[in-house]
PDB file of N, CA and C in Angstrom:
ATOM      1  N   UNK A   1     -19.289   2.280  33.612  1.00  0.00           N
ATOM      2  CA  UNK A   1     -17.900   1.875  33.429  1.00  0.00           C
ATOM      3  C   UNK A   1     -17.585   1.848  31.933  1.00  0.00           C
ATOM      4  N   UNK A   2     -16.715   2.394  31.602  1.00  0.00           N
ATOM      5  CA  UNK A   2     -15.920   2.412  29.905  1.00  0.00           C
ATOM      6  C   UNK A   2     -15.229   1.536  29.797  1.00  0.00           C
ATOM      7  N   UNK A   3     -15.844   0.755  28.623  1.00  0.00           N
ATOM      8  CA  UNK A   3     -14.759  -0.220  28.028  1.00  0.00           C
ATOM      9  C   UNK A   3     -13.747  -0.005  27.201  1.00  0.00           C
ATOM     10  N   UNK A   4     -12.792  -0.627  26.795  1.00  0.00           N
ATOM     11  CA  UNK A   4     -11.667  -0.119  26.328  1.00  0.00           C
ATOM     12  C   UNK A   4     -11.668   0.013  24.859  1.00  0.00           C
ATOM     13  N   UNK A   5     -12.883  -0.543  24.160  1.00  0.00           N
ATOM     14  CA  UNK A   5     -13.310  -0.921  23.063  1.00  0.00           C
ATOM     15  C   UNK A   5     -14.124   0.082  22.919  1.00  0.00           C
ATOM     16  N   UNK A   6     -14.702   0.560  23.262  1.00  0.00           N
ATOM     17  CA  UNK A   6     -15.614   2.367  23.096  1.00  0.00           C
ATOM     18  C   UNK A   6     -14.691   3.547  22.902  1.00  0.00           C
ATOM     19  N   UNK A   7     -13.544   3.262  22.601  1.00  0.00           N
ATOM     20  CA  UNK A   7     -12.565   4.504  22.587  1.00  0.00           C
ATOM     21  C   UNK A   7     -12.158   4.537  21.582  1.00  0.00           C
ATOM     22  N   UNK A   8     -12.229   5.351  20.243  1.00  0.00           N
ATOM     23  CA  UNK A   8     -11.319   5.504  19.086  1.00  0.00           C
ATOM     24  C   UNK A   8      -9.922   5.963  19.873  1.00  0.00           C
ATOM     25  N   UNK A   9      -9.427   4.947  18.944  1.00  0.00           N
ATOM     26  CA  UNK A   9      -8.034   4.730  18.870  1.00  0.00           C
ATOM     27  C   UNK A   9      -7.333   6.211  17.650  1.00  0.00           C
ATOM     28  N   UNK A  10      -6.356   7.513  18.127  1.00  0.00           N
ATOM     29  CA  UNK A  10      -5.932   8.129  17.199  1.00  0.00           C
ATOM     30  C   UNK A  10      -4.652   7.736  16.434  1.00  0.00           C
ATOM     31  N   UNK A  11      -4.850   7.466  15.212  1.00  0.00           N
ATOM     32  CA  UNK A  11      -3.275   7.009  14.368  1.00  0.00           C
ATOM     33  C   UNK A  11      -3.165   8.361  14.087  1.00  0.00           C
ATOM     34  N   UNK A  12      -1.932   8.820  14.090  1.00  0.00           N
ATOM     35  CA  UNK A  12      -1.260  10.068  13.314  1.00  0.00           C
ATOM     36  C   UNK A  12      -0.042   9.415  12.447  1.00  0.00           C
ATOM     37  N   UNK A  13      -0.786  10.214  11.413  1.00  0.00           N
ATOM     38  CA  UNK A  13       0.494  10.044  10.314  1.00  0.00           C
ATOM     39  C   UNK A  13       0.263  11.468   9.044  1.00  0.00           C
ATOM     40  N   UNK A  14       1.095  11.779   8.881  1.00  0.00           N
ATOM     41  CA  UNK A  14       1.086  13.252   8.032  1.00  0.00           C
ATOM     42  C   UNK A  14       1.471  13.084   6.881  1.00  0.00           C
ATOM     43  N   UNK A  15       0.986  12.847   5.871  1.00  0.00           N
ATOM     44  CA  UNK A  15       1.733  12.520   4.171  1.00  0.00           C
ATOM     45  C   UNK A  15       2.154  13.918   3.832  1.00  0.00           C
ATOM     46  N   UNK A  16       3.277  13.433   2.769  1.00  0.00           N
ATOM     47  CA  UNK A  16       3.591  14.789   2.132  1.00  0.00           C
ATOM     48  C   UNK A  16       3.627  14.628   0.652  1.00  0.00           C
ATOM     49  N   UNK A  17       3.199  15.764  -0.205  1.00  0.00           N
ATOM     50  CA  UNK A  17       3.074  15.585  -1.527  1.00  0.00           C
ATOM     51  C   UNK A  17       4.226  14.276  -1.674  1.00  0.00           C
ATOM     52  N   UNK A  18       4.930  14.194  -1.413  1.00  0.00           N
ATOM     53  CA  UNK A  18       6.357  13.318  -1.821  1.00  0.00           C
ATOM     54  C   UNK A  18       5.631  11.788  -1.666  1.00  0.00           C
ATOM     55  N   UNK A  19       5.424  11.779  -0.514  1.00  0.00           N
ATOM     56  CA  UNK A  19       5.230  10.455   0.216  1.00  0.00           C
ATOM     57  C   UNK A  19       3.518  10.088  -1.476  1.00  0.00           C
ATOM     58  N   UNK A  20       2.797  10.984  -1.684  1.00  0.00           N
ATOM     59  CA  UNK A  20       1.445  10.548  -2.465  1.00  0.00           C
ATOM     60  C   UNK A  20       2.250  10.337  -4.385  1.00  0.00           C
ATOM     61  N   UNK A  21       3.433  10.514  -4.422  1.00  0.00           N
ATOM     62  CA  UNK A  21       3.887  10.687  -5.685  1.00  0.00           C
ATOM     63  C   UNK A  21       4.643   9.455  -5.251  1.00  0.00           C
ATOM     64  N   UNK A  22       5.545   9.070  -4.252  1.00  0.00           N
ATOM     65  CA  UNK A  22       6.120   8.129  -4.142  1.00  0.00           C
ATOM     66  C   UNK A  22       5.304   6.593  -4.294  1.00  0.00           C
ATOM     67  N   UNK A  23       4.235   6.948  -3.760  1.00  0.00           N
ATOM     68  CA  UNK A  23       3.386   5.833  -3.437  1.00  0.00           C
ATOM     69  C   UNK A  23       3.070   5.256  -4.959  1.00  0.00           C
ATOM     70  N   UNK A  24       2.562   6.398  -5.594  1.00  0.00           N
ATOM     71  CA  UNK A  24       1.749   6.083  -7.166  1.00  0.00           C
ATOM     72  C   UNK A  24       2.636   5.712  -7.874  1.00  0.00           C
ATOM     73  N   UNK A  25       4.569   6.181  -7.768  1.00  0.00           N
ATOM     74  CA  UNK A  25       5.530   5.374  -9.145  1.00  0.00           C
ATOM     75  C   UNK A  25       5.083   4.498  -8.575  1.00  0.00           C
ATOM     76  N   UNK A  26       5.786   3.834  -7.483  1.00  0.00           N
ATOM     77  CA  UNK A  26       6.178   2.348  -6.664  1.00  0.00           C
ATOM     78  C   UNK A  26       5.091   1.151  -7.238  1.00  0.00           C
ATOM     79  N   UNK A  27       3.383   2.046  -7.017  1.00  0.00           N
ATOM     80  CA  UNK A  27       2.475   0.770  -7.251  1.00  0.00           C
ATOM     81  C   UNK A  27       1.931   0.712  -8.899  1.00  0.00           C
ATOM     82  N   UNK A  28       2.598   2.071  -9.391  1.00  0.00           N
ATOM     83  CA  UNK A  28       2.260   1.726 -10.963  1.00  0.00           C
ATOM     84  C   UNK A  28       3.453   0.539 -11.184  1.00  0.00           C
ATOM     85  N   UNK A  29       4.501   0.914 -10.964  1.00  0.00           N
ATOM     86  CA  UNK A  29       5.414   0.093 -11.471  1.00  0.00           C
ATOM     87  C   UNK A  29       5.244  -1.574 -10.813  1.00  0.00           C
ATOM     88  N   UNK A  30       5.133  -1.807  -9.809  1.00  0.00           N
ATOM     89  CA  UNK A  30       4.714  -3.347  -9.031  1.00  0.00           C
ATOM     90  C   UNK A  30       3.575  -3.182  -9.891  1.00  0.00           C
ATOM     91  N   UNK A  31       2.310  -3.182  -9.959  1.00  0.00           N
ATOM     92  CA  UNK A  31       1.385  -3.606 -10.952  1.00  0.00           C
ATOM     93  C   UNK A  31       1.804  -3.946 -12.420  1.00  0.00           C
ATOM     94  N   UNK A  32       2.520  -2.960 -13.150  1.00  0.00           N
ATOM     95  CA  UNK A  32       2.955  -3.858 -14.204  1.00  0.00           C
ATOM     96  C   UNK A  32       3.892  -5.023 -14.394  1.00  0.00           C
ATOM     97  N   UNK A  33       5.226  -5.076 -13.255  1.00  0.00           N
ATOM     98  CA  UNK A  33       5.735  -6.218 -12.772  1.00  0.00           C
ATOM     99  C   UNK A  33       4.831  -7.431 -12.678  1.00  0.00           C
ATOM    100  N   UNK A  34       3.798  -6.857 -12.152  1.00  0.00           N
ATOM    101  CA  UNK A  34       3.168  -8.214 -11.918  1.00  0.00           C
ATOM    102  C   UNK A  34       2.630  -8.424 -13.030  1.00  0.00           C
ATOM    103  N   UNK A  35       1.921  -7.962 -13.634  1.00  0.00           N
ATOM    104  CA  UNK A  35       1.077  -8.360 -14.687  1.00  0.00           C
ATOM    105  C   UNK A  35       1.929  -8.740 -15.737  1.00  0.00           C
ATOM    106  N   UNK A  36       3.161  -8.533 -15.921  1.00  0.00           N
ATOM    107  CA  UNK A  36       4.121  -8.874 -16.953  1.00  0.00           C
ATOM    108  C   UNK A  36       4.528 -10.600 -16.363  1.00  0.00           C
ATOM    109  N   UNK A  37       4.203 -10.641 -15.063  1.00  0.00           N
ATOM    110  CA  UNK A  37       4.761 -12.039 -14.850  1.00  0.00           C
ATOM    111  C   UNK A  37       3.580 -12.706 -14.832  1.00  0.00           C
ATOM    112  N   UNK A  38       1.725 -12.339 -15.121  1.00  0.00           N
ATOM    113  CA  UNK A  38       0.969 -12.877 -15.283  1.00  0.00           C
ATOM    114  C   UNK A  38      -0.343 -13.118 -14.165  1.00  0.00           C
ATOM    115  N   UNK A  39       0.214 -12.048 -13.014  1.00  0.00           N
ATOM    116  CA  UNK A  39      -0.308 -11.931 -11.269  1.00  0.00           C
ATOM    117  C   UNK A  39      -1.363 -11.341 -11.812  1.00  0.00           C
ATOM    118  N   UNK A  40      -2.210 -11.617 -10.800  1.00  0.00           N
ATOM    119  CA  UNK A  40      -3.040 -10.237 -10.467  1.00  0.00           C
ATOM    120  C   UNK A  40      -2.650  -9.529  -9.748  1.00  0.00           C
ATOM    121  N   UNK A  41      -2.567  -8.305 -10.049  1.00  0.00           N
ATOM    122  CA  UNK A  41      -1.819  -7.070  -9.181  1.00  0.00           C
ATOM    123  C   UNK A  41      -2.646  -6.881  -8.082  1.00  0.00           C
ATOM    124  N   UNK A  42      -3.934  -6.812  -7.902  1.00  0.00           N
ATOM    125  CA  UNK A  42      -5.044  -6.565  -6.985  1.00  0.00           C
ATOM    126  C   UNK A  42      -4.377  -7.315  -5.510  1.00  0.00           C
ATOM    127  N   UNK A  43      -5.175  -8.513  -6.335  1.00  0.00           N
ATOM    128  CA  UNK A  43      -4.384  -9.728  -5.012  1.00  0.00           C
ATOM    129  C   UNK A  43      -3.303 -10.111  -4.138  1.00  0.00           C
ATOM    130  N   UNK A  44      -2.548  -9.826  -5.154  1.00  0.00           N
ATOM    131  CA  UNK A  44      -1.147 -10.030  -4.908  1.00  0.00           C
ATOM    132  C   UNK A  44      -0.363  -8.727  -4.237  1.00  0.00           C
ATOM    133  N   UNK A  45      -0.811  -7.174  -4.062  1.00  0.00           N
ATOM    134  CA  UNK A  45      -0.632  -5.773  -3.643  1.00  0.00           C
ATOM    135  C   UNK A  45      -1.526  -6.214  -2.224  1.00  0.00           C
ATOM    136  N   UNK A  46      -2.835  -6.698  -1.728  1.00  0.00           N
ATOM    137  CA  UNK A  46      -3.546  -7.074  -0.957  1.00  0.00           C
ATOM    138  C   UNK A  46      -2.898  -7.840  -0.052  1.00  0.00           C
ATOM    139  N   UNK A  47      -2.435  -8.781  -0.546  1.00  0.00           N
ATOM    140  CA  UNK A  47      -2.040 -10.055   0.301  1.00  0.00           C
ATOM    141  C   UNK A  47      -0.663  -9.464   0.709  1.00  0.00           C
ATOM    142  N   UNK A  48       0.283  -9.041  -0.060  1.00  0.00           N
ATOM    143  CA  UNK A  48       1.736  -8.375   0.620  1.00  0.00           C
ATOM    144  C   UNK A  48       1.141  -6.837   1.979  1.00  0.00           C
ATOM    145  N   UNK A  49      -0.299  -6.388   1.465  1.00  0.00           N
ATOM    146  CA  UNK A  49      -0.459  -5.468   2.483  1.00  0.00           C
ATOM    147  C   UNK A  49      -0.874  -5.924   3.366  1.00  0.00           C
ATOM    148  N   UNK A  50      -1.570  -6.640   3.641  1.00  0.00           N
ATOM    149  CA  UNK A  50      -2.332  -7.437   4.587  1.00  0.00           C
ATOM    150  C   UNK A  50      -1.710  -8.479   5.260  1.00  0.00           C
ATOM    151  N   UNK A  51      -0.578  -9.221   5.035  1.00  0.00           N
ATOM    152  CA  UNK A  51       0.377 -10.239   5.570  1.00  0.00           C
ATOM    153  C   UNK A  51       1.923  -9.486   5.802  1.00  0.00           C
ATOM    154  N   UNK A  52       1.996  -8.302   5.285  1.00  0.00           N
ATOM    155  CA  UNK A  52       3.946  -8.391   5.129  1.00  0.00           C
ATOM    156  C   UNK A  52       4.677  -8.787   4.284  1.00  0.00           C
ATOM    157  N   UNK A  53       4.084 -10.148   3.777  1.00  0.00           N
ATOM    158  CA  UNK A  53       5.181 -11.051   3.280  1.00  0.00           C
ATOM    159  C   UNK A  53       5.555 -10.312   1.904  1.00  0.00           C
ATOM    160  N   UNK A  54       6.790  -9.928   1.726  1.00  0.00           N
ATOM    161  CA  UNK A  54       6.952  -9.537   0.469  1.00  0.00           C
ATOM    162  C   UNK A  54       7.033 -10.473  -0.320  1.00  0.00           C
ATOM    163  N   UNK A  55       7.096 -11.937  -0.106  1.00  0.00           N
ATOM    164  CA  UNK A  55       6.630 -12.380  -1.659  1.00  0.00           C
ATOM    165  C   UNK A  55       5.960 -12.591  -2.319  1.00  0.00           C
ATOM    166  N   UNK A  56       4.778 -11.822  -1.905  1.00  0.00           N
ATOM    167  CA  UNK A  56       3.420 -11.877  -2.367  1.00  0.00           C
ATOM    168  C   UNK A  56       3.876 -10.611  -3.910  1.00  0.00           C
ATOM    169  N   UNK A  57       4.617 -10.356  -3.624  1.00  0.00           N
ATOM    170  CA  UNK A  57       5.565  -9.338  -4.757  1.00  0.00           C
ATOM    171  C   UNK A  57       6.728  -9.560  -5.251  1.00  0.00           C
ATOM    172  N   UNK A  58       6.808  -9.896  -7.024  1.00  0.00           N
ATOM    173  CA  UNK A  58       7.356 -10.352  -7.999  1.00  0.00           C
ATOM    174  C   UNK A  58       8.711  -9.449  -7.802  1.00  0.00           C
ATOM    175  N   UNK A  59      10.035 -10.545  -7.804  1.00  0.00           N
ATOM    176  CA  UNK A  59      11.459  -9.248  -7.802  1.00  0.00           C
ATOM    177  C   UNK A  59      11.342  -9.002  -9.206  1.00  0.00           C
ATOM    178  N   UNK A  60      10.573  -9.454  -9.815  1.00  0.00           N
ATOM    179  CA  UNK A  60      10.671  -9.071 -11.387  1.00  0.00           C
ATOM    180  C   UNK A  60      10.707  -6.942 -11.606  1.00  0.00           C
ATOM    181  N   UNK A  61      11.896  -6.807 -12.567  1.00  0.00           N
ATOM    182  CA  UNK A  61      11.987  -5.363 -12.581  1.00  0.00           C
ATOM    183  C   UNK A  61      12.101  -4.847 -11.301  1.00  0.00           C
ATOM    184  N   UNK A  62      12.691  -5.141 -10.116  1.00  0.00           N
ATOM    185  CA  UNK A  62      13.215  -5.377  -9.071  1.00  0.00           C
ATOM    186  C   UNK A  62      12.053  -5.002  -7.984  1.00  0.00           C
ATOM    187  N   UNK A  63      10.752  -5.276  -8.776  1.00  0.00           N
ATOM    188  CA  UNK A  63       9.458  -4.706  -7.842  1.00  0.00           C
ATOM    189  C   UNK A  63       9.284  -4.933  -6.653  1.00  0.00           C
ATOM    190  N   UNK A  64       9.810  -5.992  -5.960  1.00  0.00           N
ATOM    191  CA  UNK A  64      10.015  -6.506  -4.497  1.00  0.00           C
ATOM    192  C   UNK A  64      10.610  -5.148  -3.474  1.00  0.00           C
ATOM    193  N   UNK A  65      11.814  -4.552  -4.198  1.00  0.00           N
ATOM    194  CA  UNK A  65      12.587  -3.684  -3.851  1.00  0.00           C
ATOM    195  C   UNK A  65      12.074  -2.499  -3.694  1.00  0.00           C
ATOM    196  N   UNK A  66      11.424  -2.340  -5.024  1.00  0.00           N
ATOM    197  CA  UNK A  66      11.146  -0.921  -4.549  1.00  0.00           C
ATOM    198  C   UNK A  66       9.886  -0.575  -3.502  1.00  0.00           C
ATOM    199  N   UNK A  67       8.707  -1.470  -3.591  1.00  0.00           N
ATOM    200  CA  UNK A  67       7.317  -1.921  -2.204  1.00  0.00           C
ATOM    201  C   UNK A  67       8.332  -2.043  -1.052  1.00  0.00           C
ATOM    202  N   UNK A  68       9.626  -2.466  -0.929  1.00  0.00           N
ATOM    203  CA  UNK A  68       9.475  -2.542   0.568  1.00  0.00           C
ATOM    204  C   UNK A  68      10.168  -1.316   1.209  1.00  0.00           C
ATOM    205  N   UNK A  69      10.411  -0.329   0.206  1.00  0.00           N
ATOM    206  CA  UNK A  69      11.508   0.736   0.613  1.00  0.00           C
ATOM    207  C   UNK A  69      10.251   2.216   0.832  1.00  0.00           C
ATOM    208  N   UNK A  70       8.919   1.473   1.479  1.00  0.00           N
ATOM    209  CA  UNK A  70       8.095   2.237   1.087  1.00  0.00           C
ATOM    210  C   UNK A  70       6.634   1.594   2.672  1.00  0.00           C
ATOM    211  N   UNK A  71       6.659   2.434   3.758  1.00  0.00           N
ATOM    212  CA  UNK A  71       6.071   1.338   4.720  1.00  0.00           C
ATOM    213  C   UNK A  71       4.919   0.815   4.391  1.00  0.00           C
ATOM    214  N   UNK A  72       4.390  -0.023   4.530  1.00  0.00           N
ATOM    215  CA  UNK A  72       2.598  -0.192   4.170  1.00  0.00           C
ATOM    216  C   UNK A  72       1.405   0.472   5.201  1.00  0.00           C
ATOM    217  N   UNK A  73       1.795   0.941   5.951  1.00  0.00           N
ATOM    218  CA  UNK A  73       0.975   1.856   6.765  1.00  0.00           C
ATOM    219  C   UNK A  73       0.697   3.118   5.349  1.00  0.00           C
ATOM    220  N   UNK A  74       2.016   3.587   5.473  1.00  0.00           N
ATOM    221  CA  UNK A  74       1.774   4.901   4.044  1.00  0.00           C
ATOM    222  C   UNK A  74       1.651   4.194   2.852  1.00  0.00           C
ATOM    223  N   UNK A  75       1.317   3.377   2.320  1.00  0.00           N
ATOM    224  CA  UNK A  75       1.127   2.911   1.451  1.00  0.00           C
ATOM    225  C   UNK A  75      -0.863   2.578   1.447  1.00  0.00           C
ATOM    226  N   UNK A  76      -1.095   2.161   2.542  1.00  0.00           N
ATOM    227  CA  UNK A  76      -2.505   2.145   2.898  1.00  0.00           C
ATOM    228  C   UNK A  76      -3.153   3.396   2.973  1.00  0.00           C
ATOM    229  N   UNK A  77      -2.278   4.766   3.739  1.00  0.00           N
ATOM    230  CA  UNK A  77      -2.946   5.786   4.023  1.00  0.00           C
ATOM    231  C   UNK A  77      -3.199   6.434   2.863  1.00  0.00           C
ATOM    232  N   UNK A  78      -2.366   6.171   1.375  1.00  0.00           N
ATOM    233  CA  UNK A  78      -2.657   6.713   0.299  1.00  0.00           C
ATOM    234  C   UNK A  78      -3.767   6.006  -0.307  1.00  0.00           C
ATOM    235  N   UNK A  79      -3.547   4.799  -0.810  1.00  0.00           N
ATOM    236  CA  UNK A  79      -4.531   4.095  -1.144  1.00  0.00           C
ATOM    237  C   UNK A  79      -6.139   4.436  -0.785  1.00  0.00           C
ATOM    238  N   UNK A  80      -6.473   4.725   0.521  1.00  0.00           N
ATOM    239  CA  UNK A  80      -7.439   5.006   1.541  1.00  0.00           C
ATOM    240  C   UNK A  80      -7.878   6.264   1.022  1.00  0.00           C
ATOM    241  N   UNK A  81      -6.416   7.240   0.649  1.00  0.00           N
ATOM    242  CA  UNK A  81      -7.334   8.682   0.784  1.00  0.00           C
ATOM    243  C   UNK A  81      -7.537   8.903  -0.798  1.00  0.00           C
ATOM    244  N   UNK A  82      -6.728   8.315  -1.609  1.00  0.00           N
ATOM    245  CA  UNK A  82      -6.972   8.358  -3.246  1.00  0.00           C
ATOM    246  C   UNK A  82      -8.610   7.410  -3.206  1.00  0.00           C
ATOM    247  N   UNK A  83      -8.533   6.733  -2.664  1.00  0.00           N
ATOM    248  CA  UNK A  83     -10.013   6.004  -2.839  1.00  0.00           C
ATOM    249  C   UNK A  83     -11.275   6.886  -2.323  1.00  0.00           C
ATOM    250  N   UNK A  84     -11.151   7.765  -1.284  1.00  0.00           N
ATOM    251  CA  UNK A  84     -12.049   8.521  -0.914  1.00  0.00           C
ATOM    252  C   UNK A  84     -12.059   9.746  -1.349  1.00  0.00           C
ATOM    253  N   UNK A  85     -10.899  10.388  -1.765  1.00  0.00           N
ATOM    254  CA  UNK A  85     -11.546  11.905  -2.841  1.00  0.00           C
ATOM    255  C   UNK A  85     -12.133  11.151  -4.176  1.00  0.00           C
ATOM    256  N   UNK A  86     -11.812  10.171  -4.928  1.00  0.00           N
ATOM    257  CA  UNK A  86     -12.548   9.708  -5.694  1.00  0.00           C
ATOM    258  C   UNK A  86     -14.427   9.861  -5.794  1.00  0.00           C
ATOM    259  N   UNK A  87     -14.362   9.668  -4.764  1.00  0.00           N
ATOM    260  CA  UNK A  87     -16.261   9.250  -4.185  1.00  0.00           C
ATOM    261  C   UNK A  87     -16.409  10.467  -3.635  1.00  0.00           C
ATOM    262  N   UNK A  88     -15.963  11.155  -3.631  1.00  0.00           N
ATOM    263  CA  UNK A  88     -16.428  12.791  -3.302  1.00  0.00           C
ATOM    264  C   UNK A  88     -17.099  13.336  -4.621  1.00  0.00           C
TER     265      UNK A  88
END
């Protein structure tokens, strides 16, 4: 008998050059927002990905605005794949 937990689960999602250029202004710019207001960008990019809550992100330089005009699914899938051609 198969459990339902033995089955990879398929996510599809298709980036486009746009979506990997969009991603990199958005989190250069929220990282220096933050760090201009004294955050750790790490933590504080973590905790808004991992919870939702956008106020884990400074409206400073309207950085709130521009992270949420941007889903965190594609925001993860870049993160994920910039982290793994790295280690290639």
């Amino acid at each position: 008998m198969s459990d339902a937990h033995d089955k990879t689960a398929l996510f599809s999602y298709q980036a486009f050059e746009e979506d990997s250029a969009a991603v990199r202004t958005v989190l250069e710019h929220v990282n220096e927002a933050l760090q201009d207001k004294g955050y750790n960008p790490y933590s504080q990019i973590v905790g808004y990905l991992i919870s939702g809550d956008p106020t884990f992100i400074t409206s400073h330089q309207n950085a709130r605005s521009l992270i949420l005009q941007i889903e965190r699914d594609i925001i993860l899938e870049e993160l994920v794949r910039h982290y793994l051609k790295q280690a290639e």
